[in-house]
Protein backbone atom coordinates (compact mmCIF):
# COMPACT_ATOMS: atom_id res chain seq x y z
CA UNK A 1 -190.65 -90.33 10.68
CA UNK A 2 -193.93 -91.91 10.67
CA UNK A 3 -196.44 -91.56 14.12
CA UNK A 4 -199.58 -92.31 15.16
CA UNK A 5 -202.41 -91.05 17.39
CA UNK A 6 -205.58 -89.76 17.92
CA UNK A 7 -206.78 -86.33 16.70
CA UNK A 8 -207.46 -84.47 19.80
CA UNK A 9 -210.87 -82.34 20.44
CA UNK A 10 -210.94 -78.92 19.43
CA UNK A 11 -207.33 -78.75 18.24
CA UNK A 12 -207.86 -78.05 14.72
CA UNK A 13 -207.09 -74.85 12.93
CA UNK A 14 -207.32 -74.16 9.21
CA UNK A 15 -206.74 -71.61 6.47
CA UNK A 16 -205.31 -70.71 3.65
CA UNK A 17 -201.93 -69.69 3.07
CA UNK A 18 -199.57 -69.11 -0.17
CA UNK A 19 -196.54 -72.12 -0.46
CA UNK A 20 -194.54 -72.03 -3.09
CA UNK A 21 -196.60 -69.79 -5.52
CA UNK A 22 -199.63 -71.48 -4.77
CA UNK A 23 -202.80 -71.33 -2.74
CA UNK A 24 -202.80 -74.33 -0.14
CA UNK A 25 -204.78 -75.17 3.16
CA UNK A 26 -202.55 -75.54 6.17
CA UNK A 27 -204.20 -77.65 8.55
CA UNK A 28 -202.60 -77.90 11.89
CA UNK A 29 -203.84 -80.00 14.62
CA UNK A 30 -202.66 -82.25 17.88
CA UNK A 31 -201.92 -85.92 17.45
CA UNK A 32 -202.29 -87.47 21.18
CA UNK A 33 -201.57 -90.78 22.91
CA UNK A 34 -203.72 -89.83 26.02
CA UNK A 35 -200.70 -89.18 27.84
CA UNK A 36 -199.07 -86.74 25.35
CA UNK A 37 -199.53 -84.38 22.64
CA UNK A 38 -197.89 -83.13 19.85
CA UNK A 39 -198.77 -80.95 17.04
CA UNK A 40 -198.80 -81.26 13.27
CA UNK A 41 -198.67 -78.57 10.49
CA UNK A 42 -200.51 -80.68 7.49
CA UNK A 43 -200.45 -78.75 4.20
CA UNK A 44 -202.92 -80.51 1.29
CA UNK A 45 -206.11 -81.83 0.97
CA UNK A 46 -207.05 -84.34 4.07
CA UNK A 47 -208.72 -87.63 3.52
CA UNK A 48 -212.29 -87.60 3.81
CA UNK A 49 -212.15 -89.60 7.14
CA UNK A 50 -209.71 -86.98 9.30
CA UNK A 51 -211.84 -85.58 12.18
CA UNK A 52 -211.13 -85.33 16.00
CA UNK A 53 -210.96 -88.32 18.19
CA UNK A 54 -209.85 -90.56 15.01
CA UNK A 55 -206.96 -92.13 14.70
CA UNK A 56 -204.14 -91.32 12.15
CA UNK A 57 -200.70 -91.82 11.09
CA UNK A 58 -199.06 -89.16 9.83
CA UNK A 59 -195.68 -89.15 8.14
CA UNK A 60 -193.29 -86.13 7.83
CA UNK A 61 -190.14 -84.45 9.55
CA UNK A 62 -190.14 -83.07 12.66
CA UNK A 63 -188.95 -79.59 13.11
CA UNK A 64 -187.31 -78.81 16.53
CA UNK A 65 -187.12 -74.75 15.89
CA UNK A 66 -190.99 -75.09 15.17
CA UNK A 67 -192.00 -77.58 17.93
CA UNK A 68 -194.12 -79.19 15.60
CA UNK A 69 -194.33 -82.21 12.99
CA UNK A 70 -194.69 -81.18 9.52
């Protein structure tokens, strides 16, 4: 599934976890339309142009027992 949005304010949380043997950043953060919300669990490196109130497209599955896009 592919989505769009814009990163909302102060909804960005980071550190570092171990996935599969190795040492990643998990980044999670809220995508928003202005009317709704939903959060992401981003695991990587972002591009150097993520911050809040941009706009992204993010594609990944979307986990219904975790509430959350991944």
């Amino acid at each position: 599934m592919r989505i769009g949005g814009l990163v909302e304010e102060n909804s960005i949380e980071r550190k570092l976890i171990s996935l599969e043997g190795k040492t990643v950043e998990e980044i999670k953060f809220e995508i928003t339309d202005l009317d709704n919300s939903l959060k992401v669990n981003y695991y990587g490196i972002l591009p150097d142009l993520f911050k809040e109130g941009q706009g992204v497209i993010v594609e990944g599955l979307f986990k219904n027992n975790m509430n959350a896009f991944v």
